[in-house]
N, C-alpha and C. Protein backbone atom coordinates (compact mmCIF):
# COMPACT_ATOMS: atom_id res chain seq x y z
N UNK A 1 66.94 148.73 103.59
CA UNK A 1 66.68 149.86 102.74
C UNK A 1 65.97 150.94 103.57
N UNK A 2 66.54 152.15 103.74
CA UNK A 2 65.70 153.27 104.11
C UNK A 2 64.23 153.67 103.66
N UNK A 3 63.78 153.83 104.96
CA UNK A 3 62.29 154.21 104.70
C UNK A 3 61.56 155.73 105.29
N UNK A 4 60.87 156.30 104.25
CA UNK A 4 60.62 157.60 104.82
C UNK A 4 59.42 157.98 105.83
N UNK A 5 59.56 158.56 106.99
CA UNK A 5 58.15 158.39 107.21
C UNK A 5 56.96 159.08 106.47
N UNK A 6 57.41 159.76 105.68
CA UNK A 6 56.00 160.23 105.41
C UNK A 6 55.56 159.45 103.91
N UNK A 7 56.42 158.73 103.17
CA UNK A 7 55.94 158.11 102.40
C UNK A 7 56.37 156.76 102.36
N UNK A 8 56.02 156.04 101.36
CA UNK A 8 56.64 154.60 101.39
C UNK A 8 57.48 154.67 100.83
N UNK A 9 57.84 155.82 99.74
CA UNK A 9 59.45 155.50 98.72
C UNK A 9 60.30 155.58 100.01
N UNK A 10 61.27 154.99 99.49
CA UNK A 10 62.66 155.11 99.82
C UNK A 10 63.46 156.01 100.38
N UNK A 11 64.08 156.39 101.58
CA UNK A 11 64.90 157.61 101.29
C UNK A 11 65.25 158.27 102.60
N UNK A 12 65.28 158.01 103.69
CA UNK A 12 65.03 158.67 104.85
C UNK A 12 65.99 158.18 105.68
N UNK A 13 67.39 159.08 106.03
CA UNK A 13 68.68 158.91 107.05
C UNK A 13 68.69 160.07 108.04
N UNK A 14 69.02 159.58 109.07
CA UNK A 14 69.47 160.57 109.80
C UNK A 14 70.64 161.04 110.36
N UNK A 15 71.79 161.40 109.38
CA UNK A 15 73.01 162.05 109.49
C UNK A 15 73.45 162.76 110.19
N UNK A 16 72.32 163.63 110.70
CA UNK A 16 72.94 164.49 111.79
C UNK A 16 73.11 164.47 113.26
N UNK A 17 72.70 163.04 113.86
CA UNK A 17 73.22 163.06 114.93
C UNK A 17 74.48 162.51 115.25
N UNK A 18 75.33 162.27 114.31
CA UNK A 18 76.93 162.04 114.26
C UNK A 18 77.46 163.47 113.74
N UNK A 19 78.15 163.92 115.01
CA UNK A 19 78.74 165.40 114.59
C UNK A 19 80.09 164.57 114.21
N UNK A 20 80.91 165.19 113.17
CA UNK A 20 81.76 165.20 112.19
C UNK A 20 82.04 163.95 111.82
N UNK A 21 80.75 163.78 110.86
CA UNK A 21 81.14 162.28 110.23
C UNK A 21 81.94 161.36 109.78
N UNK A 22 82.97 162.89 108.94
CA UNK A 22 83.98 162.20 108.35
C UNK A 22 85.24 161.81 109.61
N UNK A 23 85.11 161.65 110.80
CA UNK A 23 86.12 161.69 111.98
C UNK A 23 84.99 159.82 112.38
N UNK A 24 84.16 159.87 111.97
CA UNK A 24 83.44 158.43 112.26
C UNK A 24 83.87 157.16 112.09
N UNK A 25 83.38 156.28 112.82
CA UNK A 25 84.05 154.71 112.36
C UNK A 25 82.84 154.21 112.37
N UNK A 26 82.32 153.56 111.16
CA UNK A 26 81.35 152.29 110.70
C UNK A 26 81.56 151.43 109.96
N UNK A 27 80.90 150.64 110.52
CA UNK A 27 81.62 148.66 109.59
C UNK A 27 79.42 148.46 109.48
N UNK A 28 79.85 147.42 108.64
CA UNK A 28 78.04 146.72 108.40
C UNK A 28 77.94 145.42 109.30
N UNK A 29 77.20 145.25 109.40
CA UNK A 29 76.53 144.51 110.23
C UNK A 29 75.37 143.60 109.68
N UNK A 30 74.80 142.40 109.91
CA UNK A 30 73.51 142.07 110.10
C UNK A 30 72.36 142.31 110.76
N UNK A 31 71.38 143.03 110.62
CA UNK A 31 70.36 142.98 111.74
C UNK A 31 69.23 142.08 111.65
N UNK A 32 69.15 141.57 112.70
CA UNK A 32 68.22 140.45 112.63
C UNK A 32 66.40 140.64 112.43
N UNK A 33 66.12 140.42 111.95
CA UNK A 33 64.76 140.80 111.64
C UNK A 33 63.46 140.38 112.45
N UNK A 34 63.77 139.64 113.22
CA UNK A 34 63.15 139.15 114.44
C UNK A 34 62.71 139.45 115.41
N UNK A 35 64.09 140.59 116.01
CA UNK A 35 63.97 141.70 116.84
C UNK A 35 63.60 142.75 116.41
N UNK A 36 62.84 142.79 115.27
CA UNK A 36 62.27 144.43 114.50
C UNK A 36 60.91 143.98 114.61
N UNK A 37 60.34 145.44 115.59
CA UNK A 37 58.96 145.54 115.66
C UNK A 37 58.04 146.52 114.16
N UNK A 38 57.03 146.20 113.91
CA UNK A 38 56.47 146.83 112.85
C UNK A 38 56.20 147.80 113.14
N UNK A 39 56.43 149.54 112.08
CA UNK A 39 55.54 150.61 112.72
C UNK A 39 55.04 151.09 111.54
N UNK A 40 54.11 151.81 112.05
CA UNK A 40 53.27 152.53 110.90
C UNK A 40 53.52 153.70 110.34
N UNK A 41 53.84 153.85 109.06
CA UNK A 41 54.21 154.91 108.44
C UNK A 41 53.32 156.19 108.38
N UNK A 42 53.26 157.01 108.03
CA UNK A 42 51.98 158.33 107.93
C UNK A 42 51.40 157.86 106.60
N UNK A 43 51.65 156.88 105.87
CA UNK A 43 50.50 157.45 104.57
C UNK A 43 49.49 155.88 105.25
N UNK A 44 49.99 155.08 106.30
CA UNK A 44 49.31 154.44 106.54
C UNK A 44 50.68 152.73 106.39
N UNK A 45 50.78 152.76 105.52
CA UNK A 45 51.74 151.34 105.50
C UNK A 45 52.97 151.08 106.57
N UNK A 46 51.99 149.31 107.21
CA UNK A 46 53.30 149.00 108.04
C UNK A 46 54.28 148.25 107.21
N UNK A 47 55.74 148.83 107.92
CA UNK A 47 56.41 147.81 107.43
C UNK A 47 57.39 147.48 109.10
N UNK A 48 58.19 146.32 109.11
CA UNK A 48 59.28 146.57 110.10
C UNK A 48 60.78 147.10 109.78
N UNK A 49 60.33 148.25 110.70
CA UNK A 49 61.60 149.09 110.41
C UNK A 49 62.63 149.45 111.63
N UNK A 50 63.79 149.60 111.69
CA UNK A 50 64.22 150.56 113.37
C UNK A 50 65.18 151.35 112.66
N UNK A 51 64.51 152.47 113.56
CA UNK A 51 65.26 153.66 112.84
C UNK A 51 67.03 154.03 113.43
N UNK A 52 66.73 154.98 112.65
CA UNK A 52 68.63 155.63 112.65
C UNK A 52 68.15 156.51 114.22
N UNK A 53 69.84 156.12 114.97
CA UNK A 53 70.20 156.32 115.83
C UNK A 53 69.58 155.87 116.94
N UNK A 54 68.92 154.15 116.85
CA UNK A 54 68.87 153.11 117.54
C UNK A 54 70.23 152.75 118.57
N UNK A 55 70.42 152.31 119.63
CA UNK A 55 71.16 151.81 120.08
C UNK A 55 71.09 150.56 119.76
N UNK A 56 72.11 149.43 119.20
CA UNK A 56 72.27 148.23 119.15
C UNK A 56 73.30 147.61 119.56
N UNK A 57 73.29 145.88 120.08
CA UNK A 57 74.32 144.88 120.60
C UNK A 57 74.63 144.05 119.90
N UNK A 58 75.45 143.44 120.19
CA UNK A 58 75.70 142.61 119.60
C UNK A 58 75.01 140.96 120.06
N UNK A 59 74.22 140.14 119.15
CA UNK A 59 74.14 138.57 119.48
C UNK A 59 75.25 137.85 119.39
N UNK A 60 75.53 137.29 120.35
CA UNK A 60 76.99 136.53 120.37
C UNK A 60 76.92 134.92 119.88
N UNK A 61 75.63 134.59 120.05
CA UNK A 61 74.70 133.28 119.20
C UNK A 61 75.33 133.31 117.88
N UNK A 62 74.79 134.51 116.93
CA UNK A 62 74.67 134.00 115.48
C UNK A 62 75.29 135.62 115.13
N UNK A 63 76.08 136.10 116.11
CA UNK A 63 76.86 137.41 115.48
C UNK A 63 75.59 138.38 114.44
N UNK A 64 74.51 138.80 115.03
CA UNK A 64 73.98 139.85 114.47
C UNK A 64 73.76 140.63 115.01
N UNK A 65 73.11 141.82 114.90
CA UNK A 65 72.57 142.68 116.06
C UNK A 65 71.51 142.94 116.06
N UNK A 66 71.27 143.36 117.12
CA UNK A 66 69.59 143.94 117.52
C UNK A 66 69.20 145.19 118.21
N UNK A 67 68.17 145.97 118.02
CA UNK A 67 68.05 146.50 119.10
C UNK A 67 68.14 146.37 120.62
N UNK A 68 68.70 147.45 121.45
CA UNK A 68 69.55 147.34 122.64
C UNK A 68 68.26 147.34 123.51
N UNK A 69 67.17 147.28 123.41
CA UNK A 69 66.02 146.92 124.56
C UNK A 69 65.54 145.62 124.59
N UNK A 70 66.08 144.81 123.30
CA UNK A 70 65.62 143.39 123.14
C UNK A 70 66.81 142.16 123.42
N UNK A 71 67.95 142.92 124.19
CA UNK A 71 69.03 142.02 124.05
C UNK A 71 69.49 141.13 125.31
N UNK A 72 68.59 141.36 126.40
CA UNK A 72 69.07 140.24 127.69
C UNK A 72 70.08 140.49 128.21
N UNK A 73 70.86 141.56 128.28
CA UNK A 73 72.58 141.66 128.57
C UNK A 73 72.93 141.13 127.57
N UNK A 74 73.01 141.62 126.34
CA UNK A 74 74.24 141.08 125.39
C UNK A 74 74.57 143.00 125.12
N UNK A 75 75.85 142.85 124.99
CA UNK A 75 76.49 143.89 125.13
C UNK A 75 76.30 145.18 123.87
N UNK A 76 76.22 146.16 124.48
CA UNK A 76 76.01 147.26 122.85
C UNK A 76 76.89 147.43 122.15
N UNK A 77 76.80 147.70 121.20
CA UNK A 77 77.70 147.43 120.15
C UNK A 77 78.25 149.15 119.55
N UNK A 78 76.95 149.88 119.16
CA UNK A 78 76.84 150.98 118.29
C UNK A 78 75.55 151.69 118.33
N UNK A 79 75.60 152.64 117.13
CA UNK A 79 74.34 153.28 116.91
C UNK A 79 73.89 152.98 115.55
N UNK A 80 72.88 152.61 115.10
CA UNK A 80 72.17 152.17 114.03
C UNK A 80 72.80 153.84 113.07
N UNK A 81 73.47 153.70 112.04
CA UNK A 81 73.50 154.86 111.40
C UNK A 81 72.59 155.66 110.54
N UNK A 82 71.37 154.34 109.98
CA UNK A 82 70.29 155.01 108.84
C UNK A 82 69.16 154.21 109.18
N UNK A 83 67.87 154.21 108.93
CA UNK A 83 66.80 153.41 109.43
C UNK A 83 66.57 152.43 108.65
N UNK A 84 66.30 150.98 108.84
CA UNK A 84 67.01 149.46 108.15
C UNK A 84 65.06 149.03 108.29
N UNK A 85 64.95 148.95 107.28
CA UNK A 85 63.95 148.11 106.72
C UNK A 85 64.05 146.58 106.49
N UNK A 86 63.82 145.89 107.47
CA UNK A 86 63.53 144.44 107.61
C UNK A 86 62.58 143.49 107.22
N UNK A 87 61.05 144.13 106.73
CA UNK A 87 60.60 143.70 106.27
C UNK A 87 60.44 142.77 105.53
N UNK A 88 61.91 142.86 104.57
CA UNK A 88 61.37 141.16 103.63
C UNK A 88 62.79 139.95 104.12
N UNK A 89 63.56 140.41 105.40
CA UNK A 89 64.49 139.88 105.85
C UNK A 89 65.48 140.74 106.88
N UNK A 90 66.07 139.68 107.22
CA UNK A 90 67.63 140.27 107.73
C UNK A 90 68.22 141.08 106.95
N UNK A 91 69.01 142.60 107.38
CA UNK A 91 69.52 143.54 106.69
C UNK A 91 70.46 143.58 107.01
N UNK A 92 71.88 143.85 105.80
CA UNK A 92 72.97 144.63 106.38
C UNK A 92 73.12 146.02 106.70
N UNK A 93 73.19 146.84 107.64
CA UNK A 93 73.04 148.16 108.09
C UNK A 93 74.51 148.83 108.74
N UNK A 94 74.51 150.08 108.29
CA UNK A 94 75.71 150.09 108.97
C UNK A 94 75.62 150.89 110.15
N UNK A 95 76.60 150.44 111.30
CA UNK A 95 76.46 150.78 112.47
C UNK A 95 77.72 151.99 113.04
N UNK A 96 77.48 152.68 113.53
CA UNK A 96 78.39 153.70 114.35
C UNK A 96 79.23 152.87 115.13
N UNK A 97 80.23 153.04 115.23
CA UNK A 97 81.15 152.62 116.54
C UNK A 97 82.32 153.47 117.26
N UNK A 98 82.40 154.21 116.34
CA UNK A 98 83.04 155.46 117.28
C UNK A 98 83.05 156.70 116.38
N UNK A 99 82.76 157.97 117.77
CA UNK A 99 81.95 158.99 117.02
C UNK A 99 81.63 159.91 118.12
N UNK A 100 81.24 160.91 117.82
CA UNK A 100 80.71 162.06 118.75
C UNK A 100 79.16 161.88 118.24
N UNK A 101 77.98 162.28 119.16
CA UNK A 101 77.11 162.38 118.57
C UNK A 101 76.27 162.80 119.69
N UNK A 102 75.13 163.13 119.08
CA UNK A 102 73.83 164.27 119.88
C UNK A 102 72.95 163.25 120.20
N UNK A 103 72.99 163.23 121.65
CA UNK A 103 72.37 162.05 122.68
C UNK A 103 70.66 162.30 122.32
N UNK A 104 70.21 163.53 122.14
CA UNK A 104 68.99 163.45 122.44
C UNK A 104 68.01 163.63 121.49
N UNK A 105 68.62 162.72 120.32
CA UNK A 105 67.98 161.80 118.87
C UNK A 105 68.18 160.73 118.91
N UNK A 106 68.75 160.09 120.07
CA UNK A 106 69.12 158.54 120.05
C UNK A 106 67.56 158.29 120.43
N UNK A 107 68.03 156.57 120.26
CA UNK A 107 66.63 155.48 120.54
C UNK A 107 67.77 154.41 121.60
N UNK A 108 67.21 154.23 123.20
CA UNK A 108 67.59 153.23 124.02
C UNK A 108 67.07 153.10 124.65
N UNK A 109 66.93 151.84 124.80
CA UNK A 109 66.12 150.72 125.66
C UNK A 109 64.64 151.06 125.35
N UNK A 110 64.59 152.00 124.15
CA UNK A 110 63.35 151.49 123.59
C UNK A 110 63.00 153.31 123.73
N UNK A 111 63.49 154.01 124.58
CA UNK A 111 63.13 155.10 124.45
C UNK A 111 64.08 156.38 123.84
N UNK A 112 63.29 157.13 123.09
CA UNK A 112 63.18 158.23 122.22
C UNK A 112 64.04 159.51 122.82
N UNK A 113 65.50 160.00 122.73
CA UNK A 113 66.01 161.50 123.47
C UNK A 113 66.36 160.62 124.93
N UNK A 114 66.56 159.26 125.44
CA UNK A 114 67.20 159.35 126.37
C UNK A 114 68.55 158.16 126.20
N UNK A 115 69.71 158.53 127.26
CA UNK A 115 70.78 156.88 126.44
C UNK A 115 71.29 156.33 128.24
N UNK A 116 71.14 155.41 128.42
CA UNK A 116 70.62 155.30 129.70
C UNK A 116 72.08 155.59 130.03
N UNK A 117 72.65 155.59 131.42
CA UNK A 117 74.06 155.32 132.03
C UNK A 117 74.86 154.07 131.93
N UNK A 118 73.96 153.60 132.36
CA UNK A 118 74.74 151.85 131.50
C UNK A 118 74.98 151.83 130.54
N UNK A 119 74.37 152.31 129.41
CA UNK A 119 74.66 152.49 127.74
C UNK A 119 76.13 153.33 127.36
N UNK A 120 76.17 154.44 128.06
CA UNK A 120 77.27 155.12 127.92
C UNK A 120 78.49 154.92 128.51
N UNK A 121 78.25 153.79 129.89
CA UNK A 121 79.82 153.46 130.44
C UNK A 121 80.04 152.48 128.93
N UNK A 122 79.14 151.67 128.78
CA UNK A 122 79.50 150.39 127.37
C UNK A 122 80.14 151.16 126.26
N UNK A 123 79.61 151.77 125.87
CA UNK A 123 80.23 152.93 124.98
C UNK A 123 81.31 153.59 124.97
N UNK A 124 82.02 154.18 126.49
CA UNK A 124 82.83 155.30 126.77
C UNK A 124 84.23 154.71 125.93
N UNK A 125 84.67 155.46 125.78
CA UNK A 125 86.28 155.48 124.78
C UNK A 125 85.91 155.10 123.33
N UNK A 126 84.66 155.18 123.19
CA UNK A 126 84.43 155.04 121.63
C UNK A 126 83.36 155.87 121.38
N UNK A 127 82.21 156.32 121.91
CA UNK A 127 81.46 156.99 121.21
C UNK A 127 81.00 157.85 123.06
N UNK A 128 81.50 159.40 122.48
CA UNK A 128 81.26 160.83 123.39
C UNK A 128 79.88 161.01 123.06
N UNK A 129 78.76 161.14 123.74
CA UNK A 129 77.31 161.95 123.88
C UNK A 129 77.50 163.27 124.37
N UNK A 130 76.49 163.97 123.91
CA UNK A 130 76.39 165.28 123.90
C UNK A 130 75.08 165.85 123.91
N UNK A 131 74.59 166.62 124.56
CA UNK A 131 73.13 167.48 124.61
C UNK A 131 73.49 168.21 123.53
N UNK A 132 72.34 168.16 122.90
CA UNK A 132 72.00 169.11 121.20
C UNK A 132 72.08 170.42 121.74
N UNK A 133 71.54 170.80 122.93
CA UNK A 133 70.94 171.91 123.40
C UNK A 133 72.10 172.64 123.67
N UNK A 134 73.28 172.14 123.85
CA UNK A 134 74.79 172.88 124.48
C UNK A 134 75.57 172.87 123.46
N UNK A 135 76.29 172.13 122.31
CA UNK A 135 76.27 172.50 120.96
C UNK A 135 76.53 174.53 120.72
C-alpha cells in the first residue's frame, strides 16, 4: 500500500518518471519484506517502505523481488512503479519492465538520481533512461 511522506494516510506514487505510460509494460510481482529497510516518515512514523522508482531483481530462490542493492548478482528485473509498504508483510507491487523513463528519480544500488552502467546494459532493449534535464 502506498505511503505518503508527509503523512501516514495512504496515497503517494510517483508516475512521472515513466514518460508515456500508456506505451509501458507492468506485471505484479512479490516483494519480499525482508529486504525492506524501515524509514521515517515526516510526521515521525516508521514504517518499511521502498519507494517508487527503486531499481529491483529478481530472487531466483523463491521468485520475489528485492531491491537491486540487496541482491548479490541476482539479476534486475524493473523499476518499482509506486512506493510498497511492507510493513505488515510481503507485497504485491507492480513493477516497470519496459518503458522510457527519467533516470534521475530512480533509486540504485541504494542511491538517489544515479542508475549505475551495469544497471542499464541489464535493462537495455527494455527500458531507455533519460536525463530530466534534456527532456
Amino acid at each position: 500500500m502506498p505511503v505518503s511522506p508527509t503523512t501516514s494516510s495512504y496515497e503517494f506514487t510517483r508516475d512521472d518518471f515513466v514518460l508515456n505510460p500508456h506505451q509501458a509494460i507492468v506485471a505484479s510481482y512479490t516483494l519480499d519484506q525482508d529486504y525492506v529497510t524501515e524509514e521515517t516518515l515526516v510526521d515521525g512514523e516508521s514504517r518499511k517502505i521502498l519507494r517508487a522508482g527503486t531499481i529491483v531483481a529478481m530472487n531466483p530462490s523463491d521468485d520475489t523481488i528485492v531491491p537491486n542493492y540487496t541482491t548479490y548478482g541476482f539479476g534486475e528485473l524493473g523499476i518499482l512503479y509506486q512506493d510498497a509498504d511492507t510493513e505488515d508483510g510481503d507485497a504485491v507491487v507492480p513493477v516497470v519492465l519496459e518503458a522510457e523513463v527519467k533516470e534521475d528519480v530512480l533509486v540504485d544500488n541504494g542511491t538517489y538520481g544515479t542508475v549505475l552502467a551495469a544497471t542499464k546494459t541489464a535493462l537495455s532493449g527494455r527500458v531507455t533512461f533519460h536525463k530530466s534535464n534534456r527532456l
